[in-house]
C-alpha atoms as a PDB file:
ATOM      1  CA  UNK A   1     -24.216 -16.737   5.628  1.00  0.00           C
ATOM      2  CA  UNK A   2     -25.585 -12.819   6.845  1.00  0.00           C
ATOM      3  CA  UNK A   3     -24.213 -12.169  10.094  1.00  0.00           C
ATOM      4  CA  UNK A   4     -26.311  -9.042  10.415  1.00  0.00           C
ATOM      5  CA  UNK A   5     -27.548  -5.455   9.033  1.00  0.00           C
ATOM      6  CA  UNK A   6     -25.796  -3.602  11.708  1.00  0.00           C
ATOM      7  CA  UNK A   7     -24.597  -1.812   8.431  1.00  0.00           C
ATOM      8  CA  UNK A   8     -27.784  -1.255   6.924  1.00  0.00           C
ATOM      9  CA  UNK A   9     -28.703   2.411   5.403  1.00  0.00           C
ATOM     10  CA  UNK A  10     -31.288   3.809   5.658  1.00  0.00           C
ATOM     11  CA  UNK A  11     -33.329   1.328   7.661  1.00  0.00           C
ATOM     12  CA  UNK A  12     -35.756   1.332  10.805  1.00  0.00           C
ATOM     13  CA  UNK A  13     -36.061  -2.228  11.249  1.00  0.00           C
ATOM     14  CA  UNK A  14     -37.663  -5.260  10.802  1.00  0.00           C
ATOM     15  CA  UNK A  15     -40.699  -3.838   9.086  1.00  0.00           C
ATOM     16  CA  UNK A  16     -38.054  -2.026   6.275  1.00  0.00           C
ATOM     17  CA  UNK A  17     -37.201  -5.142   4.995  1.00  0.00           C
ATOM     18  CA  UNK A  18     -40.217  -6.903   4.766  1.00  0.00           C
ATOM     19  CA  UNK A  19     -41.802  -3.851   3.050  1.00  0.00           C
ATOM     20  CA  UNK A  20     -39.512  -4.038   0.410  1.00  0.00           C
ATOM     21  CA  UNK A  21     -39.439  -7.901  -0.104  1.00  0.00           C
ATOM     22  CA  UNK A  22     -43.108  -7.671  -0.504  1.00  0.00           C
ATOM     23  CA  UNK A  23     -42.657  -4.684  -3.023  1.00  0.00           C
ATOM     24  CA  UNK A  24     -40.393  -6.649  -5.178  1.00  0.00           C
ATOM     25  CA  UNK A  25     -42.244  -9.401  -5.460  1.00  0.00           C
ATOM     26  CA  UNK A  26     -45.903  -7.219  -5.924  1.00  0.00           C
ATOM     27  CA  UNK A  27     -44.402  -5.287  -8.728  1.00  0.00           C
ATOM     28  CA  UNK A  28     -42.433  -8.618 -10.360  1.00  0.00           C
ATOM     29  CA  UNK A  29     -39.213  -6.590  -9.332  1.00  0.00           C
ATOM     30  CA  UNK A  30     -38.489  -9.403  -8.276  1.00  0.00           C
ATOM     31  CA  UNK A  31     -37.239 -11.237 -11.229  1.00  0.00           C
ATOM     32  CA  UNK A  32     -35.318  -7.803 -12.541  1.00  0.00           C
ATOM     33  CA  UNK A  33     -31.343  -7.745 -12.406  1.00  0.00           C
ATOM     34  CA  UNK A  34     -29.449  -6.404  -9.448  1.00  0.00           C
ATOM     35  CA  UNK A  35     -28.299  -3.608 -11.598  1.00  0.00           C
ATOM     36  CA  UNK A  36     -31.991  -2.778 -11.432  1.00  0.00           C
ATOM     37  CA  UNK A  37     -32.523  -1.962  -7.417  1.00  0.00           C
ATOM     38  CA  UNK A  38     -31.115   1.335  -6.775  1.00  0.00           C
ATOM     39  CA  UNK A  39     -31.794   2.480  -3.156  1.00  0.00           C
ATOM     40  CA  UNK A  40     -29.728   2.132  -0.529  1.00  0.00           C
ATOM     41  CA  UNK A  41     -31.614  -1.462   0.596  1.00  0.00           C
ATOM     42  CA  UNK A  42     -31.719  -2.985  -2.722  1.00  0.00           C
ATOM     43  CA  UNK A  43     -27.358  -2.294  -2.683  1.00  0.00           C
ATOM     44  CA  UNK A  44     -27.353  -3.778   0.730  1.00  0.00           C
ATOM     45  CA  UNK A  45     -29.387  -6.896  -0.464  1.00  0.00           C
ATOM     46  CA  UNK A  46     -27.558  -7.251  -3.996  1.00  0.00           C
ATOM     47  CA  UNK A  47     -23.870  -6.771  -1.161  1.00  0.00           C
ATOM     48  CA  UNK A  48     -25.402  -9.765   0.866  1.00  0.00           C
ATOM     49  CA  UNK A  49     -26.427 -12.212  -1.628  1.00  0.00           C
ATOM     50  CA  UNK A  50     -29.714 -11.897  -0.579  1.00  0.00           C
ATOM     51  CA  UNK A  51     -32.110 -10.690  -3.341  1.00  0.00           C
ATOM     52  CA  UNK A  52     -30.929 -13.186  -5.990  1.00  0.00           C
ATOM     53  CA  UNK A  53     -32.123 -15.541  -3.557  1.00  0.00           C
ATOM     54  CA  UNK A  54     -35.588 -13.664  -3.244  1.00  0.00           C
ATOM     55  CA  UNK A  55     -35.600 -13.478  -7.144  1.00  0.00           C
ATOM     56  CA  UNK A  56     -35.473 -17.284  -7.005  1.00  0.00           C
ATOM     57  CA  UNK A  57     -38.623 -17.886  -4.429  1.00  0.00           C
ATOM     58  CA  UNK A  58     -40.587 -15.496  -6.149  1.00  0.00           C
ATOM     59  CA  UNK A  59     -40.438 -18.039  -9.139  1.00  0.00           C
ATOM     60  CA  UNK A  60     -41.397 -21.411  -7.426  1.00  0.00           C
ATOM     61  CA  UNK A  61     -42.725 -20.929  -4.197  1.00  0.00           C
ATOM     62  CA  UNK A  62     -46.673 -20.954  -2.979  1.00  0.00           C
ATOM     63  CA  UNK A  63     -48.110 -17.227  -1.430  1.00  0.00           C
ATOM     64  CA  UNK A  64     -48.141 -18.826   2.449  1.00  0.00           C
ATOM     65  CA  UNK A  65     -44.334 -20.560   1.804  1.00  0.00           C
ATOM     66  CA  UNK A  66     -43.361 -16.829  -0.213  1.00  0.00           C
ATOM     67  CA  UNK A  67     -45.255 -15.008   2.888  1.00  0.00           C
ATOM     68  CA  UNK A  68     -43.312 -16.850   5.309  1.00  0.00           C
ATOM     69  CA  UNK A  69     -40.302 -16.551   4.130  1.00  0.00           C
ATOM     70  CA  UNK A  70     -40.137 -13.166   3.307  1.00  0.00           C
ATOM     71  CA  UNK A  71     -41.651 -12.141   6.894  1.00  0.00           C
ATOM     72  CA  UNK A  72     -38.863 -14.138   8.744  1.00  0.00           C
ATOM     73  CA  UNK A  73     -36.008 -12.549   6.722  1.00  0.00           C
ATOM     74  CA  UNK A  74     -37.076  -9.516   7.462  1.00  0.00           C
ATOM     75  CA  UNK A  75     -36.041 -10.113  10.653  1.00  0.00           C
ATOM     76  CA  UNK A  76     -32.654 -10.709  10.194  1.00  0.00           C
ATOM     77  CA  UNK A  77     -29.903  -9.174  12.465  1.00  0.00           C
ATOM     78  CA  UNK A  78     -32.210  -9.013  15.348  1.00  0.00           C
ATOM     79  CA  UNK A  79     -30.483  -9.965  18.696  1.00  0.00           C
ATOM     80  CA  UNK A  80     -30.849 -13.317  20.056  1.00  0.00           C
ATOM     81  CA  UNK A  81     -32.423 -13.243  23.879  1.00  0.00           C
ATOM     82  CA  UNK A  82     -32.876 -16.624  25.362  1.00  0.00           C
ATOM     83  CA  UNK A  83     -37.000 -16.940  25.747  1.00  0.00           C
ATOM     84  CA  UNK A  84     -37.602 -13.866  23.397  1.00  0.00           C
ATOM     85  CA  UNK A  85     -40.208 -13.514  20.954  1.00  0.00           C
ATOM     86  CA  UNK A  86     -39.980 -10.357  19.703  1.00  0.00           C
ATOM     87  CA  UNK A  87     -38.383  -7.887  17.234  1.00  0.00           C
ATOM     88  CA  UNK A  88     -38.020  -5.570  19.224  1.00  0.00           C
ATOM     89  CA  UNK A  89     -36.023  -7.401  21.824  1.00  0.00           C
ATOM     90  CA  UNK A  90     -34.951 -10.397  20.453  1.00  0.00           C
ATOM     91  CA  UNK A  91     -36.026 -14.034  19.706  1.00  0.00           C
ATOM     92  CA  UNK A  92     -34.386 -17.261  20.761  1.00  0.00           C
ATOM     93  CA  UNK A  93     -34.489 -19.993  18.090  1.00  0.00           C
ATOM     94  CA  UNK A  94     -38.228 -20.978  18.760  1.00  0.00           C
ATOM     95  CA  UNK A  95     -39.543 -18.024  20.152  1.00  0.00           C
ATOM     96  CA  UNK A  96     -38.536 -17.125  16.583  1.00  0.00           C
ATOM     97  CA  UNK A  97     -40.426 -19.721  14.288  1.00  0.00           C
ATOM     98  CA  UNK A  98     -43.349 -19.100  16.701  1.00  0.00           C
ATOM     99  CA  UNK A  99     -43.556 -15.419  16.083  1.00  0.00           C
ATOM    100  CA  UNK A 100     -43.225 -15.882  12.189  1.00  0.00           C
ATOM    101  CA  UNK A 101     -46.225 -18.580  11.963  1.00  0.00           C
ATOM    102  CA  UNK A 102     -48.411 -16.118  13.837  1.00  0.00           C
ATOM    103  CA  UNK A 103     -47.817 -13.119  12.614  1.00  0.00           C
ATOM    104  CA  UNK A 104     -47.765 -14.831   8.904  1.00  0.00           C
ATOM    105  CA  UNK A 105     -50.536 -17.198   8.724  1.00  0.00           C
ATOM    106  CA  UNK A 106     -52.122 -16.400  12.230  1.00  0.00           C
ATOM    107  CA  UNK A 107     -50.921 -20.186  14.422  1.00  0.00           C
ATOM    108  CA  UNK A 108     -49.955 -20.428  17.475  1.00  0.00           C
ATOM    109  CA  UNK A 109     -46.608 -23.333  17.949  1.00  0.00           C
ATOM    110  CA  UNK A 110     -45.559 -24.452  20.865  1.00  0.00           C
ATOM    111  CA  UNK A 111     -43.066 -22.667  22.774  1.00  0.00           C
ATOM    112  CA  UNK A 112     -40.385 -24.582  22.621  1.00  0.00           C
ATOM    113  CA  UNK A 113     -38.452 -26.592  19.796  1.00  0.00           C
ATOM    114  CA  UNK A 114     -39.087 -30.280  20.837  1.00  0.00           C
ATOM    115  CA  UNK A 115     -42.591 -29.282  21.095  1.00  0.00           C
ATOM    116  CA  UNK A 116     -42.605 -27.898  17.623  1.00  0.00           C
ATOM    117  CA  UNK A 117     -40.897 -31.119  16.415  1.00  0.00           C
ATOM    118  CA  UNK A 118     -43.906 -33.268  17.560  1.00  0.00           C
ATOM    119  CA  UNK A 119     -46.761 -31.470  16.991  1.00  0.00           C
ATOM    120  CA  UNK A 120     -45.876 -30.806  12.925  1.00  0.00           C
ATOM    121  CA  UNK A 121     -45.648 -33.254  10.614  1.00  0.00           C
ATOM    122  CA  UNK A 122     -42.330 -35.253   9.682  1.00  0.00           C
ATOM    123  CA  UNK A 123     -41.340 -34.893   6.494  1.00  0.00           C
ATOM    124  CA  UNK A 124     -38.008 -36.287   4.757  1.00  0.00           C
ATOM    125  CA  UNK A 125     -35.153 -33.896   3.822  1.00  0.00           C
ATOM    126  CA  UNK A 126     -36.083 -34.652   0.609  1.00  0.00           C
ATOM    127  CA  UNK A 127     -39.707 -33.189   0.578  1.00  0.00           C
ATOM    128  CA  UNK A 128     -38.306 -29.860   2.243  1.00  0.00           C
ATOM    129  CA  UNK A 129     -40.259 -27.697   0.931  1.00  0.00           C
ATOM    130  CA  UNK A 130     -39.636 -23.140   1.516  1.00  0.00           C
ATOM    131  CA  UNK A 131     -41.839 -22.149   5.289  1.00  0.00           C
ATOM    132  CA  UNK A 132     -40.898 -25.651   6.466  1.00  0.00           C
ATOM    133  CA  UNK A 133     -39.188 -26.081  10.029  1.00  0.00           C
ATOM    134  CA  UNK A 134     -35.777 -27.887  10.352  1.00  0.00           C
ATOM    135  CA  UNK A 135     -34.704 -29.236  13.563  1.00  0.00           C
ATOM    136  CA  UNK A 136     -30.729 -29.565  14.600  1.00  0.00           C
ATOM    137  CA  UNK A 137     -29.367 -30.984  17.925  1.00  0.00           C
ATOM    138  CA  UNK A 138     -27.172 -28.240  19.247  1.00  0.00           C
ATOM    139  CA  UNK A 139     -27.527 -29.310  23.205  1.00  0.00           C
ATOM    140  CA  UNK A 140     -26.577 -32.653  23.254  1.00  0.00           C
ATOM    141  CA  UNK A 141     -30.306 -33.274  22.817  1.00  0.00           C
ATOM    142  CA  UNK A 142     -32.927 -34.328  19.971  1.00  0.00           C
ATOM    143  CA  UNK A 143     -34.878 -31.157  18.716  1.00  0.00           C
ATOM    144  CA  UNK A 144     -32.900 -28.839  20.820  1.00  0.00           C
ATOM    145  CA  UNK A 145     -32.532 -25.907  18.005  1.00  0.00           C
ATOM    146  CA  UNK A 146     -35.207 -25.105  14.782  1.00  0.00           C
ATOM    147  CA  UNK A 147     -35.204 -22.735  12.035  1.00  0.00           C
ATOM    148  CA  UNK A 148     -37.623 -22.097   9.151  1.00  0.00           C
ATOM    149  CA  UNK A 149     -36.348 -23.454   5.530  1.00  0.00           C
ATOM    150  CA  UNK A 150     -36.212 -20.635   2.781  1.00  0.00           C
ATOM    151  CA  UNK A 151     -35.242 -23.062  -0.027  1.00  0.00           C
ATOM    152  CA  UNK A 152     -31.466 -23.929  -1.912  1.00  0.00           C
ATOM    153  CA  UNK A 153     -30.807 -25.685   1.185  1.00  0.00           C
ATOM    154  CA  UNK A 154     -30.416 -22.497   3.446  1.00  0.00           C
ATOM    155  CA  UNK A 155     -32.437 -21.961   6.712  1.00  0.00           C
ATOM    156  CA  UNK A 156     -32.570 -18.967   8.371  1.00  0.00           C
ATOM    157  CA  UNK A 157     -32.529 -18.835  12.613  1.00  0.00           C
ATOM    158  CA  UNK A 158     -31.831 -17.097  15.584  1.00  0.00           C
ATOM    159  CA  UNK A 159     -28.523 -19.198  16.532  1.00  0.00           C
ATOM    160  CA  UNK A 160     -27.279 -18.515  19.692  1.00  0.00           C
ATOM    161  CA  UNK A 161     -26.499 -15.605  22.522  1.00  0.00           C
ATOM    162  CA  UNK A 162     -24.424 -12.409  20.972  1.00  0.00           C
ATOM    163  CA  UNK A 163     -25.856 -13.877  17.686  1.00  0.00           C
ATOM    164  CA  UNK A 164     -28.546 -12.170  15.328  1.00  0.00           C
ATOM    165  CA  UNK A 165     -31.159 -13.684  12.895  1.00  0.00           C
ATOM    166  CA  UNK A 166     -29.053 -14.867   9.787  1.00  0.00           C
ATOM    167  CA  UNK A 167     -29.335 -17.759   6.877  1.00  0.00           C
ATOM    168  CA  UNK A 168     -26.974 -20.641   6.891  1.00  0.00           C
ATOM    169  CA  UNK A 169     -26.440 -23.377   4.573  1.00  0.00           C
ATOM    170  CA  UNK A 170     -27.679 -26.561   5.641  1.00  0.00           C
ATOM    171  CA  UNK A 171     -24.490 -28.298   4.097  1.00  0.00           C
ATOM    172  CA  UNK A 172     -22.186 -26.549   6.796  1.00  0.00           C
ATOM    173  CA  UNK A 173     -20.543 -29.045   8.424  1.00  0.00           C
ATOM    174  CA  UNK A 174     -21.642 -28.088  11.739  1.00  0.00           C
ATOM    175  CA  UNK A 175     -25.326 -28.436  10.905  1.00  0.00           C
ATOM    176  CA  UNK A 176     -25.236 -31.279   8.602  1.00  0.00           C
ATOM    177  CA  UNK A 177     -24.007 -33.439  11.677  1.00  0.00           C
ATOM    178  CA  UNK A 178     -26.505 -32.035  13.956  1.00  0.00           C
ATOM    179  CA  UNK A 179     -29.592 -32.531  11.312  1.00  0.00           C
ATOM    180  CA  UNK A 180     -32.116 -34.385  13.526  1.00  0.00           C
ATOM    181  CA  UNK A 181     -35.228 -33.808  10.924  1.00  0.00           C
ATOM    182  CA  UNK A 182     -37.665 -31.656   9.131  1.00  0.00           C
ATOM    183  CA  UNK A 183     -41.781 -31.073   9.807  1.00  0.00           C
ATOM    184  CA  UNK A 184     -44.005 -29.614   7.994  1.00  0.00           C
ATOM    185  CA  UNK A 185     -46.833 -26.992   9.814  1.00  0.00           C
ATOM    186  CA  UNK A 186     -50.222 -28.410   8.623  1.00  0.00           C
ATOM    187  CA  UNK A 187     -52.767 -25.524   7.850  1.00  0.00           C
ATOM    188  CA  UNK A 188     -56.292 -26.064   9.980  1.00  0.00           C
ATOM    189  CA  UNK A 189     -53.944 -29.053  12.195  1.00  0.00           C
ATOM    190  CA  UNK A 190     -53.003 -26.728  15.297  1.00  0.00           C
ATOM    191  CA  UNK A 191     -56.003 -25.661  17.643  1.00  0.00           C
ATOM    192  CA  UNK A 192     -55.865 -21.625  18.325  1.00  0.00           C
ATOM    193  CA  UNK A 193     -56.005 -19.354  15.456  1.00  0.00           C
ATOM    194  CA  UNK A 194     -54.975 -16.026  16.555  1.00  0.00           C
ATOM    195  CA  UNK A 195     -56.046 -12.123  15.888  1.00  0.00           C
ATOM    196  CA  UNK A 196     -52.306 -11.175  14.066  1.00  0.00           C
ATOM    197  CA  UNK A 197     -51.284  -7.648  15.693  1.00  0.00           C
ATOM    198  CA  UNK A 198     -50.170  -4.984  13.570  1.00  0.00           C
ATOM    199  CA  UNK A 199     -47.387  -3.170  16.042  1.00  0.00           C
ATOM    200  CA  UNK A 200     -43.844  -2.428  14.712  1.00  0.00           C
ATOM    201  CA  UNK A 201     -42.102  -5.297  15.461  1.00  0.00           C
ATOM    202  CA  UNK A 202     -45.154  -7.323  13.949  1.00  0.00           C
ATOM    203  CA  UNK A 203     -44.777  -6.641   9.971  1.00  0.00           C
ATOM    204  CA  UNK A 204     -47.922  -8.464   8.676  1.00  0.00           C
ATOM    205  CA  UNK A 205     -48.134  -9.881   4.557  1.00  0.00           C
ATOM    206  CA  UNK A 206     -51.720 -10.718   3.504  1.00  0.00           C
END
């Protein structure tokens, strides 16, 4: 689990991170060995157990699932604010997964969780796939939390207040009794495209 990147050198955000994920995996970086990355980031990653997973999605993932994945990790250790959807100021769990589909691949989600749950399609645990959604219930409630699957049975989220963005293991006791189900976003399914903004908090991959 990453708790955060209060720690992080040499780093002005969101948009750091996600620049050099996408380097890695444009130069085939990707697959080098730790010993390899030799800024201050790449030590950080290497610290956090964090690029070997990267080195593993580069291998077996599609562009969209690599896209999406790499564009919501690079969001880790921002604040959680109930209703946010932002970088800048902070994301709850859905306000979250909506801000990486549209910045990634340009769809709007519902706002809220339950509403992402039924307007994706179900998929079995099995089929989970890396850019998937995967729905907990935290609240006493079906659908009441969702993060995006990054593959190896890890999910990464934006958990709960005084919390930050961080991957957890799906296996984790906690969340393996709250599992409620996974959906998959269907491509051309949802109704309103958008125009995907380019400010600093919004680090678009093509």
């Amino acid at each position: 689990m990453i708790d955060s990147h209060a720690t992080l050198p040499v780093c002005s955000g969101p948009m750091r991170i996600t620049t050099f994920f996408s380097c890695l995996l444009l130069s085939g970086a990707v697959h080098a060995s730790p010993a390899n990355v030799n800024d201050d980031m790449g030590n950080f990653l290497v610290e956090k157990g964090v690029l070997s997973h990267i080195q593993e999605l580069g291998q077996n993932v599609t562009q969209r699932a690599s896209d999406l994945v790499i564009h919501a990790i690079g969001f880790l250790g921002v604040p959680y604010r109930r209703g946010g959807n932002s970088g800048e100021s902070g994301f709850d769990c859905s306000g979250f997964v909506k801000a990486v589909y549209e910045q990634t691949v340009g769809l709007i989600l519902p706002r809220k969780a339950e509403q992402q749950a039924a307007t994706t399609q179900k998929i079995s645990e099995a089929e989970l796939q890396p850019g998937d959604l995967v729905f907990f219930n935290t609240m006493r409630r079906a659908f009441s939390h969702v993060g995006i699957y990054i593959g190896d049975g890890k999910f990464v989220h934006s958990p709960k207040p005084g919390a930050e963005v961080r991957i957890e293991n799906m296996d984790v006791r906690y969340w393996r009794s709250r599992f409620d189900g996974a959906r998959r976003v269907q491509i051309g399914e949802l109704d309103t495209p958008v125009t995907q903004s380019k400010s600093a908090d919004q680090p678009v991959l093509r």
